[in-house]
N, C-alpha and C. Protein backbone atom coordinates (compact mmCIF):
# COMPACT_ATOMS: atom_id res chain seq x y z
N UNK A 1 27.62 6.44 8.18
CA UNK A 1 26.56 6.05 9.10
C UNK A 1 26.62 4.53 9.32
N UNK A 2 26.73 4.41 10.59
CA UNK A 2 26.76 3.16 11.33
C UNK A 2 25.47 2.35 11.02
N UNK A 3 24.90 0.96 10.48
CA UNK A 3 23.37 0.65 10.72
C UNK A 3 23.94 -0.48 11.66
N UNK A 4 22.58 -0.12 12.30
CA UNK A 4 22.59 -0.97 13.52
C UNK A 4 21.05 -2.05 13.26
N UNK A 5 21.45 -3.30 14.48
CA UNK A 5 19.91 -3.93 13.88
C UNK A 5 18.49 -3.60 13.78
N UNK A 6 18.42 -2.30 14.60
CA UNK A 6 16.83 -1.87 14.75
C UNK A 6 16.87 -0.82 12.47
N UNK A 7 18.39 -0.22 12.62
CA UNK A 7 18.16 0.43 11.18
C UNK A 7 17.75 -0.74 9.94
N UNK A 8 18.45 -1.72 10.11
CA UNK A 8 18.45 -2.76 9.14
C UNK A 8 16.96 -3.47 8.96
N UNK A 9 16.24 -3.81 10.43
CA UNK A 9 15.01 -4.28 10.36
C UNK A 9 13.96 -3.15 9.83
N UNK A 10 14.62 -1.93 9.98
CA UNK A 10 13.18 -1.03 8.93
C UNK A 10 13.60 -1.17 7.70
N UNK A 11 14.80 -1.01 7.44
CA UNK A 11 15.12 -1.29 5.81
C UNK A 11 14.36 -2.56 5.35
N UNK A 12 14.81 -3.37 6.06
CA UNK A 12 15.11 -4.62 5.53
C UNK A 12 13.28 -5.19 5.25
N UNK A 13 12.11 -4.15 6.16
CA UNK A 13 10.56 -4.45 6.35
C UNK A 13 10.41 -3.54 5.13
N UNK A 14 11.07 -2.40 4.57
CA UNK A 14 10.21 -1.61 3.81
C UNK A 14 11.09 -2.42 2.73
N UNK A 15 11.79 -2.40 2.16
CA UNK A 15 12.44 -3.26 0.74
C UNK A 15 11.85 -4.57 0.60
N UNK A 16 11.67 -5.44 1.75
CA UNK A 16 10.20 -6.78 1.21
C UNK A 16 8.95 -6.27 0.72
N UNK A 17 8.56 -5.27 1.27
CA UNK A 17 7.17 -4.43 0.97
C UNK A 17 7.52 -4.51 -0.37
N UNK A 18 8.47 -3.40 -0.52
CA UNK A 18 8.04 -2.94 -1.96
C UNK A 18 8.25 -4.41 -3.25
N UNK A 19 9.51 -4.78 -2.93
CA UNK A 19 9.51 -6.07 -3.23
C UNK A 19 8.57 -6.95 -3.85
N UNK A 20 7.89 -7.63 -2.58
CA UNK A 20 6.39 -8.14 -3.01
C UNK A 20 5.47 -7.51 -3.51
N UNK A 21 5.27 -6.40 -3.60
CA UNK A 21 4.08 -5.74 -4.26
C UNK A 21 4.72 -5.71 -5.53
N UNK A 22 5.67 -4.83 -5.77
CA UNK A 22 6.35 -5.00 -7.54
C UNK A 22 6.16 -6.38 -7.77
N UNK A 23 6.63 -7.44 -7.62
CA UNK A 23 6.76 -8.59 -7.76
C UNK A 23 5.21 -9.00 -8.27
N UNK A 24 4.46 -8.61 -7.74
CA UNK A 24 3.21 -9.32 -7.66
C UNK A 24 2.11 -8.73 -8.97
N UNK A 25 2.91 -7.48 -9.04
CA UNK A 25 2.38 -6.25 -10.02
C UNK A 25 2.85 -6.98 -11.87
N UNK A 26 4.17 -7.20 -11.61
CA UNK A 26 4.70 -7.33 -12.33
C UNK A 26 3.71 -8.91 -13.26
N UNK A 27 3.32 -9.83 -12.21
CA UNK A 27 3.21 -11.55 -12.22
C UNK A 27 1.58 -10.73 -12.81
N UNK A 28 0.51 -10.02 -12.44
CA UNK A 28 -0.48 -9.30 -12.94
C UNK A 28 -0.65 -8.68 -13.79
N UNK A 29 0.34 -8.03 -14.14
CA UNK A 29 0.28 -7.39 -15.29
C UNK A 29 0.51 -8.28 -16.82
N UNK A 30 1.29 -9.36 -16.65
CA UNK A 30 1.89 -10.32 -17.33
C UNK A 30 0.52 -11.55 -17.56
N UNK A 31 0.54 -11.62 -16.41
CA UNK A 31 -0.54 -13.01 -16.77
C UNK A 31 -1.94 -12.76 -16.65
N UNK A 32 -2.81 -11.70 -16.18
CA UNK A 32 -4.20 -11.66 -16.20
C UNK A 32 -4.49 -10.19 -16.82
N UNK A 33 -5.75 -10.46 -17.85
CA UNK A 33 -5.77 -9.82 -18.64
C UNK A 33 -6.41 -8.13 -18.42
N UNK A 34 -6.17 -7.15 -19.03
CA UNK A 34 -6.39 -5.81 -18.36
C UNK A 34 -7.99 -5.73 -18.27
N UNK A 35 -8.65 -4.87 -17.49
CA UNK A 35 -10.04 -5.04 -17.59
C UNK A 35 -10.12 -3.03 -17.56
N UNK A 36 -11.04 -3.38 -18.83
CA UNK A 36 -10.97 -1.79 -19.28
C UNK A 36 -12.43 -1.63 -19.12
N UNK A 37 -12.73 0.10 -19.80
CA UNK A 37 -13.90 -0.05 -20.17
C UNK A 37 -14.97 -0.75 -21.01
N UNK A 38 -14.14 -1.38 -22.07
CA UNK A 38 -14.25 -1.97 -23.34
C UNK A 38 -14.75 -3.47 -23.07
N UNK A 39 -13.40 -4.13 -22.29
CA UNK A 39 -12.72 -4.84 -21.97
C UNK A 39 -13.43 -5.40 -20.40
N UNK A 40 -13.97 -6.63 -20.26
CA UNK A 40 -14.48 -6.45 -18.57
C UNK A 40 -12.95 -7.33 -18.20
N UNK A 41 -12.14 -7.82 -19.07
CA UNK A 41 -10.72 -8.55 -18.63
C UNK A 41 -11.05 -9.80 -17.81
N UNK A 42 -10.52 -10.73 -17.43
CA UNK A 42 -10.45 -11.53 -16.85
C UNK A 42 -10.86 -11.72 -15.24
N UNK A 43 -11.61 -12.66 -14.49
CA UNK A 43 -11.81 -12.68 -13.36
C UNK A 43 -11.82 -13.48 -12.65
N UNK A 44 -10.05 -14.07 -11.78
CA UNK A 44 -9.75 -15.24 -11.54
C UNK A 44 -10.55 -15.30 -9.78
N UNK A 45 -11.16 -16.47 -9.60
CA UNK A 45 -11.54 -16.55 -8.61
C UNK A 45 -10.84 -17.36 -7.70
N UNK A 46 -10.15 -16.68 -6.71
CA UNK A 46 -9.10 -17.78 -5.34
C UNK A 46 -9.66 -18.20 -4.70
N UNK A 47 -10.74 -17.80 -4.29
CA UNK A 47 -11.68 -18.49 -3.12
C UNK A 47 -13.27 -18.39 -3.50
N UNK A 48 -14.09 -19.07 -4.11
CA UNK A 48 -14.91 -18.66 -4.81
C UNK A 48 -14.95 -17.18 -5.70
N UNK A 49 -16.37 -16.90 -4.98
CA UNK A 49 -16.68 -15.36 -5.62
C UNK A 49 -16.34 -14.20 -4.23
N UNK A 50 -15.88 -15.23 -3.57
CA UNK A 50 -15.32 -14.11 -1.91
C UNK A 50 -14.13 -13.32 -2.09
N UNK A 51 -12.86 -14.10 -2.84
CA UNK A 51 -12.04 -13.45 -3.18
C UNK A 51 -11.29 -13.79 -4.60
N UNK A 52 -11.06 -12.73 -5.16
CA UNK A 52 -11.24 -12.62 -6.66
C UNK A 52 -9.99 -11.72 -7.07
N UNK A 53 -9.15 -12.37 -8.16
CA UNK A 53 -8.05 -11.47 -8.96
C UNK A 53 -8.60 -10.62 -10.16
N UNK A 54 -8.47 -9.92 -10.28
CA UNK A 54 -8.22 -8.98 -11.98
C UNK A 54 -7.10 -8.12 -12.08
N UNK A 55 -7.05 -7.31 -12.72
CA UNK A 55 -6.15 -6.49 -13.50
C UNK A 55 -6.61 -5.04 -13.62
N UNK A 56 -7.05 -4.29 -12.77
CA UNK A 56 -7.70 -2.75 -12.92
C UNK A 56 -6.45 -1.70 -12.83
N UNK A 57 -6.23 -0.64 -13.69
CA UNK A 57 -5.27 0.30 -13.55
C UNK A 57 -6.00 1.17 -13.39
N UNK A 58 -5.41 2.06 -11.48
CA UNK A 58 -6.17 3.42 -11.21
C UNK A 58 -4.76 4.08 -11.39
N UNK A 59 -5.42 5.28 -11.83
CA UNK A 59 -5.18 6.35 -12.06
C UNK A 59 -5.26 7.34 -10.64
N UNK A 60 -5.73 6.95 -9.56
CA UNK A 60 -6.26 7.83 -8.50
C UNK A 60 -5.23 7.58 -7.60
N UNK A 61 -5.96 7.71 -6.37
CA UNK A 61 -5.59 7.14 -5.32
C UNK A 61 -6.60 6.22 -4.48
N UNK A 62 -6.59 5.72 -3.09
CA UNK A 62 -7.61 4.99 -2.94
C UNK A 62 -8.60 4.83 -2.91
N UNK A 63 -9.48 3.12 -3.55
CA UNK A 63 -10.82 3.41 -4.87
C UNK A 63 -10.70 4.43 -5.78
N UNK A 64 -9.80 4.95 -6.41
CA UNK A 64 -9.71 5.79 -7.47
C UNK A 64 -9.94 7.03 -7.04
N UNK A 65 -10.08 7.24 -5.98
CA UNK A 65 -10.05 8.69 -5.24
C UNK A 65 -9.07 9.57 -6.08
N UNK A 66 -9.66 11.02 -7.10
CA UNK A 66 -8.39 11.81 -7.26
C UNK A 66 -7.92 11.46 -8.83
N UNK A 67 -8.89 10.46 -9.40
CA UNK A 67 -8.71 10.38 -10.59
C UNK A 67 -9.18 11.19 -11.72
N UNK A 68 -9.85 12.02 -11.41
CA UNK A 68 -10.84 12.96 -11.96
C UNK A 68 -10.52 14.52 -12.38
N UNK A 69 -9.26 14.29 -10.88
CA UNK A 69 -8.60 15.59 -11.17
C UNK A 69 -7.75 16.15 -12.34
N UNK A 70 -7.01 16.97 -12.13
CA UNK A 70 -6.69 17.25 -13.75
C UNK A 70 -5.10 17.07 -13.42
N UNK A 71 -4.03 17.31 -14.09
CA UNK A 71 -2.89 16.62 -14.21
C UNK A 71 -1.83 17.05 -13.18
N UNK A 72 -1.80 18.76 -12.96
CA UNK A 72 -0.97 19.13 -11.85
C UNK A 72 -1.53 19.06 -11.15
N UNK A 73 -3.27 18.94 -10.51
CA UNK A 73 -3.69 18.36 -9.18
C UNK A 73 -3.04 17.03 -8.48
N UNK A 74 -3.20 16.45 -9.79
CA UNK A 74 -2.73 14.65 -9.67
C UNK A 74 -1.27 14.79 -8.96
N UNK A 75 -0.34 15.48 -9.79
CA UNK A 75 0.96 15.35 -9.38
C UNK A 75 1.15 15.81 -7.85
N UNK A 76 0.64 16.92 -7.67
CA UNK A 76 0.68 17.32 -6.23
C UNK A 76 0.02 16.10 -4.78
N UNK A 77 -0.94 16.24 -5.43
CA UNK A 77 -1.67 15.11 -4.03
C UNK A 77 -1.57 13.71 -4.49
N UNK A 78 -1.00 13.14 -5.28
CA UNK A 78 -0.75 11.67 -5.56
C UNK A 78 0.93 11.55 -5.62
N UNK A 79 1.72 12.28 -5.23
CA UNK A 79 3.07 12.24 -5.65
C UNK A 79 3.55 13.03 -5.25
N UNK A 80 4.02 14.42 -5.01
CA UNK A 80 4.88 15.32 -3.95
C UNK A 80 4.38 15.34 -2.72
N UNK A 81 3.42 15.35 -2.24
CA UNK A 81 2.50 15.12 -1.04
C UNK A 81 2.83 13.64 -0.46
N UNK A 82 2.57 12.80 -1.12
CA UNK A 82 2.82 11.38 -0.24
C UNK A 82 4.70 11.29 -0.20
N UNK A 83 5.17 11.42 -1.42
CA UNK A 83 7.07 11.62 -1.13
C UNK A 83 7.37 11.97 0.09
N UNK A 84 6.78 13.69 0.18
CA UNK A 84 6.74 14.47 1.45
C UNK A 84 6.66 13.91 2.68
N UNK A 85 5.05 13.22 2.70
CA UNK A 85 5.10 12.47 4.01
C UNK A 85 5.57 11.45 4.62
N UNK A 86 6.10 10.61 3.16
CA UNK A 86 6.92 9.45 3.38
C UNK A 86 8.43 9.76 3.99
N UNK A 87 8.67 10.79 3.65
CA UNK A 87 10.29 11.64 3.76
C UNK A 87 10.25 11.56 5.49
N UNK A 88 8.67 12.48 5.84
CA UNK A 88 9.00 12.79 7.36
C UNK A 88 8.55 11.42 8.24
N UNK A 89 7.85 10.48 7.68
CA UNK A 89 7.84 9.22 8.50
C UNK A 89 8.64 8.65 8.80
N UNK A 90 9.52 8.58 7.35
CA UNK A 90 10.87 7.26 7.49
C UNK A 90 11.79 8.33 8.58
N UNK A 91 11.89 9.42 8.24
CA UNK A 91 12.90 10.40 9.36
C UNK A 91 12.60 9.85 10.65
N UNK A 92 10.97 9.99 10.86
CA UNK A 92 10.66 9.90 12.31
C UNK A 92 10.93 8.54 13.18
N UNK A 93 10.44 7.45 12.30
CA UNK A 93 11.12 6.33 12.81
C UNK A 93 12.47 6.04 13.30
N UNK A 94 13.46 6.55 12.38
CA UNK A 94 15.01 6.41 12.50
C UNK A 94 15.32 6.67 13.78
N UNK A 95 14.90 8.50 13.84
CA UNK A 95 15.02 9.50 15.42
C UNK A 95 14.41 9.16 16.33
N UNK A 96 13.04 8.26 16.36
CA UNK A 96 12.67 8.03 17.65
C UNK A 96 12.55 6.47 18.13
N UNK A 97 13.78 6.65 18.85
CA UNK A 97 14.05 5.15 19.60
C UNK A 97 13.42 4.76 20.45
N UNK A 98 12.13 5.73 20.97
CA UNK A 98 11.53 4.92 21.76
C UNK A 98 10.14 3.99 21.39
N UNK A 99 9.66 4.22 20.07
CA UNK A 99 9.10 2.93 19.26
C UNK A 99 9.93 1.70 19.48
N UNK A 100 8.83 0.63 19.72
CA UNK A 100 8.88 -0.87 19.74
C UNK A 100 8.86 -0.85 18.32
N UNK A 101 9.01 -2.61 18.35
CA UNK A 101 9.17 -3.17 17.33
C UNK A 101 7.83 -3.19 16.39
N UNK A 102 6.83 -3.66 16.59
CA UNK A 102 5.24 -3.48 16.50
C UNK A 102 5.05 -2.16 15.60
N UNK A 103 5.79 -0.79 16.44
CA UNK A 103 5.36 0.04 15.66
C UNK A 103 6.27 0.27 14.96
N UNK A 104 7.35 -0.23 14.72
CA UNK A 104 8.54 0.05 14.06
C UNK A 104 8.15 -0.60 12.09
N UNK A 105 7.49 -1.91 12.34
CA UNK A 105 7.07 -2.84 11.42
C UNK A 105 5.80 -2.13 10.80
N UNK A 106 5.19 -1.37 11.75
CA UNK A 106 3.72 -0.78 11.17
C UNK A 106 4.05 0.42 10.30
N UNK A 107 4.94 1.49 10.45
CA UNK A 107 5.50 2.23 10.11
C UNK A 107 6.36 2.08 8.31
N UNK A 108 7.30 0.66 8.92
CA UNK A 108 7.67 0.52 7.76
C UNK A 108 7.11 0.29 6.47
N UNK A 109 5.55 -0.75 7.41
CA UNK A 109 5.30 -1.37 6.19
C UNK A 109 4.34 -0.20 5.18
N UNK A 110 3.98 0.95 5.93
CA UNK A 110 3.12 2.02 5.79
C UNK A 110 4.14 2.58 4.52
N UNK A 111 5.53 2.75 4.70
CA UNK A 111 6.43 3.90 3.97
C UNK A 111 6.54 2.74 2.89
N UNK A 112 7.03 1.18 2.86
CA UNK A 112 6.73 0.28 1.66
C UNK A 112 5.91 0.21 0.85
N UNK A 113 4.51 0.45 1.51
CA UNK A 113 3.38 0.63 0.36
C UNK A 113 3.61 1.67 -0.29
N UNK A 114 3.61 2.68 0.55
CA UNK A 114 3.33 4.19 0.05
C UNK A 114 4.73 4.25 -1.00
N UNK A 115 5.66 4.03 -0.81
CA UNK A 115 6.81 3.92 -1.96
C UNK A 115 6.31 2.88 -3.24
N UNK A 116 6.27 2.11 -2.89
CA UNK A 116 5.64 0.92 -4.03
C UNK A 116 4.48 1.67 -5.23
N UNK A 117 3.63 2.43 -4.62
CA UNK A 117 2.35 3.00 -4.84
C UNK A 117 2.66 3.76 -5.91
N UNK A 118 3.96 5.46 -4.82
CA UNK A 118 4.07 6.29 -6.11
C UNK A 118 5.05 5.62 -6.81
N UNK A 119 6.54 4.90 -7.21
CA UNK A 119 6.95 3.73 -8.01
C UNK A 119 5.99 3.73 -9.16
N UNK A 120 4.79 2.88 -8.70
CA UNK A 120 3.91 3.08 -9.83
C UNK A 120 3.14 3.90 -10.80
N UNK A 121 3.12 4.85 -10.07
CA UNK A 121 2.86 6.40 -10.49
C UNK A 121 3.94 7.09 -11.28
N UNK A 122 5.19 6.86 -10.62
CA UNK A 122 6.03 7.88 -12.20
C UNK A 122 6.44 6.76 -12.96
N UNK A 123 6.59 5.68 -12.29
CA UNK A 123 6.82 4.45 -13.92
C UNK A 123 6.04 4.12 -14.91
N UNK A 124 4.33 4.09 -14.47
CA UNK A 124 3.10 3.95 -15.42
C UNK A 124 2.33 5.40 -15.66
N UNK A 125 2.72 5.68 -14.37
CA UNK A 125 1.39 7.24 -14.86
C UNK A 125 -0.21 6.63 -14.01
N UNK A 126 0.16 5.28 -13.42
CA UNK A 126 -1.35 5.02 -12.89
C UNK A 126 -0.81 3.16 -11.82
N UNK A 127 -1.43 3.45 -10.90
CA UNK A 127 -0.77 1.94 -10.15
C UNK A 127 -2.28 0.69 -10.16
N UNK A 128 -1.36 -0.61 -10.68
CA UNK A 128 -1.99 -1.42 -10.31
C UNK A 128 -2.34 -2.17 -9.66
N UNK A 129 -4.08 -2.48 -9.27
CA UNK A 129 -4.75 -3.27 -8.79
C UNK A 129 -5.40 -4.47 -8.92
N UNK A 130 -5.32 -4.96 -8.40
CA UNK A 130 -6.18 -6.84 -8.81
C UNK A 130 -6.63 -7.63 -7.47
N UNK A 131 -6.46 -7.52 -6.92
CA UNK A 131 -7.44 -8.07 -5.10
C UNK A 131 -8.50 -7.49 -5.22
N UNK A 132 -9.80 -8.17 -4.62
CA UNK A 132 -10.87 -8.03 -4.60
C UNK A 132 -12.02 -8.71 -3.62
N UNK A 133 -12.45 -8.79 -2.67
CA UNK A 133 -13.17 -9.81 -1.54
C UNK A 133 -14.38 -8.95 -1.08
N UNK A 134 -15.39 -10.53 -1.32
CA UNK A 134 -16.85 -10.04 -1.39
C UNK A 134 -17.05 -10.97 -0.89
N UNK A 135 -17.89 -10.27 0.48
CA UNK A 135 -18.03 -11.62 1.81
C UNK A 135 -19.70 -11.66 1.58
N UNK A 136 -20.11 -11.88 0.46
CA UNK A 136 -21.49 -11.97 0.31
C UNK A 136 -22.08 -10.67 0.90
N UNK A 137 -21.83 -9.67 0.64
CA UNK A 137 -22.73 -8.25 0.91
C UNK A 137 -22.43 -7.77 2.61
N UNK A 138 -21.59 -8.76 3.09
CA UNK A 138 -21.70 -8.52 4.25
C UNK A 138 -20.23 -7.43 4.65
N UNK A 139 -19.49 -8.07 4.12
CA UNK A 139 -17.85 -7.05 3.99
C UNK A 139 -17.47 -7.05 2.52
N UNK A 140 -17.39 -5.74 1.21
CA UNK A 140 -16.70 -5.68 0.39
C UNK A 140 -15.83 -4.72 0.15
N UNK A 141 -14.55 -4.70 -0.51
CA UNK A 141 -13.70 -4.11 -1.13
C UNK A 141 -13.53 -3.48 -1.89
N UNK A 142 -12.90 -2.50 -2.20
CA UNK A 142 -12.38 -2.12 -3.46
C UNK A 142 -11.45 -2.88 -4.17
N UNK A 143 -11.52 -3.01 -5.19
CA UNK A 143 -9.90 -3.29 -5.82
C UNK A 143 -8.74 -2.97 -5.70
N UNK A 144 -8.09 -3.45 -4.89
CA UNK A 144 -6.12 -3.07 -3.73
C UNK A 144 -5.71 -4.21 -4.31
N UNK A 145 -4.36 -3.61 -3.77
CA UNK A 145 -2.85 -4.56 -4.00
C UNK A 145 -2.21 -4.87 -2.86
N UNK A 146 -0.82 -5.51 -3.44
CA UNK A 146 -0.61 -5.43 -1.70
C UNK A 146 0.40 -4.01 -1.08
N UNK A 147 0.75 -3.06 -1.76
CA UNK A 147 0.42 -2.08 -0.96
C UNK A 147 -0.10 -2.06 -0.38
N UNK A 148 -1.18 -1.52 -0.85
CA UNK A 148 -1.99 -0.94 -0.31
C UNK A 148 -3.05 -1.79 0.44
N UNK A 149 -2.67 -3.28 1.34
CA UNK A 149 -2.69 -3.93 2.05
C UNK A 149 -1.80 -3.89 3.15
N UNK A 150 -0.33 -3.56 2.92
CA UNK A 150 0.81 -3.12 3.65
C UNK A 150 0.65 -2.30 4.56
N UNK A 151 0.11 -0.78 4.01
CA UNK A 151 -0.55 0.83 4.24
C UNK A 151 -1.50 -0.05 5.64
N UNK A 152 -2.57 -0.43 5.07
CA UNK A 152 -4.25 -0.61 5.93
C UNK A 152 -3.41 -1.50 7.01
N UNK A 153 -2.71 -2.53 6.91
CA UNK A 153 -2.09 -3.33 7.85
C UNK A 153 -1.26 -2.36 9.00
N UNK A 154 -0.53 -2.15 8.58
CA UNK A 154 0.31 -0.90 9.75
C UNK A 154 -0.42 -0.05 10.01
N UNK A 155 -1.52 0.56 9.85
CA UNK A 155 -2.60 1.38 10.41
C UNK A 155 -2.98 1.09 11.38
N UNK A 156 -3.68 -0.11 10.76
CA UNK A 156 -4.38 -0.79 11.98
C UNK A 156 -3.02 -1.54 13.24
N UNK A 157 -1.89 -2.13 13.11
CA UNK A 157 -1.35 -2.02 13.97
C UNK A 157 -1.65 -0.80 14.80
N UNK A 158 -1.11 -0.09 14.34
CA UNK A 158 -0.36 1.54 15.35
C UNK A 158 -2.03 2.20 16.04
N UNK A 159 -3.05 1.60 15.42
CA UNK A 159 -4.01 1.78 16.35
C UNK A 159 -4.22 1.16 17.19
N UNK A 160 -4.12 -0.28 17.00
CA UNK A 160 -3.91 -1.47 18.01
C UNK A 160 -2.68 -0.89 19.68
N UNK A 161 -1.59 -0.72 18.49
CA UNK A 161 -0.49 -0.21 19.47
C UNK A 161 -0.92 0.81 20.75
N UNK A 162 -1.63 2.06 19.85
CA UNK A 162 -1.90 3.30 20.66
C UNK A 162 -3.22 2.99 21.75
N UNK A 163 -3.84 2.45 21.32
CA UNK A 163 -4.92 1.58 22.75
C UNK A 163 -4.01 0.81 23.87
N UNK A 164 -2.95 0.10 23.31
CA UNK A 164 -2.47 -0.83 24.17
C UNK A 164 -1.82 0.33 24.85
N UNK A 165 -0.84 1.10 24.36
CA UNK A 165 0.01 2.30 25.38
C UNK A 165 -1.12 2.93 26.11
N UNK A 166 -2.59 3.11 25.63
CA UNK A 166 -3.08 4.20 26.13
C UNK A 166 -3.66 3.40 27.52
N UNK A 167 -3.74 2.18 27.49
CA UNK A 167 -4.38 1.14 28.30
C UNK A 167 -3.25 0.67 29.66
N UNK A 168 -2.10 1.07 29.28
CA UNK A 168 -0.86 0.67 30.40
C UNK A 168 -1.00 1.83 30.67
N UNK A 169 -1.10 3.03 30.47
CA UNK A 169 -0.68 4.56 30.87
C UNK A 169 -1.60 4.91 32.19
N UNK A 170 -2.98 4.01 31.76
CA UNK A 170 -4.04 4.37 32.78
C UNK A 170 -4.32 3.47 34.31
């Protein structure tokens, strides 16, 4: 198989993804301290109390969605299920050349998180989190990474995108 530059720029968007998020996982896990039940762990503040680092390990999926479940639930909908859909995204991108670049990048960065995510899931058994932003009651967060910043980012592209197509169409 021939790669050409449109193959290389999805590679080349989903391998920084995962990249930086391991990377960043790795610099978290190492230097700020775990925050358990026990344990409230450490709570570095980047920008005041608006945006804030720790160290939380979910077990779920997003906000811990799915943590509750029991162990072959977990495996199915946190891990053969997202593989699955990651399998038919990255396919779909490859085959359809008539995606722009925009959605080409939104896509990727969607299959980077989502790889990065489960990564963390069969290497720990649970992926970590430490981002946190509290706009004074007015916008707050859960505890994400940058996955799962990656994921919400290309979302919101390809919604952006699908208004703009739906807006030339009319």
């Amino acid at each position: 198989m021939k790669l050409n530059k449109r193959s290389i720029y999805i590679i080349l968007v989903i391998v920084l993804t995962i990249a930086i998020d391991q990377i960043s996982k790795v610099i978290v896990r190492e230097h700020i301290t775990l925050r358990t039940e026990i344990n409230p762990g450490e709570r570095i503040p980047v920008i005041g109390d608006a945006f804030i680092m720790m160290n939380v390990e979910n077990t779920g999926a997003f906000l811990g969605m799915g943590s509750e479940l029991n162990e072959t639930l977990r495996i199915i909908l946190l891990l053969i299920l997202p593989i699955l859909v990651l399998g038919f995204v990255l396919r779909h991108i490859f085959k359809d050349k008539s995606l722009d670049n925009w959605s080409l990048f939104a896509f990727a960065s969607i299959i980077g998180g989502g790889i990065a995510n489960v990564f963390d899931r069969i290497a720990f058994g649970k992926v970590t989190d430490f981002l946190f932003i509290d706009l004074g009651g007015v916008f707050r967060t859960g505890i994400f990474n940058l996955a799962d910043l990656s994921v919400t980012t290309g979302m919101i592209i390809l919604i952006f995108m699908s208004f703009k197509k739906k807006k030339t169409n009319e």
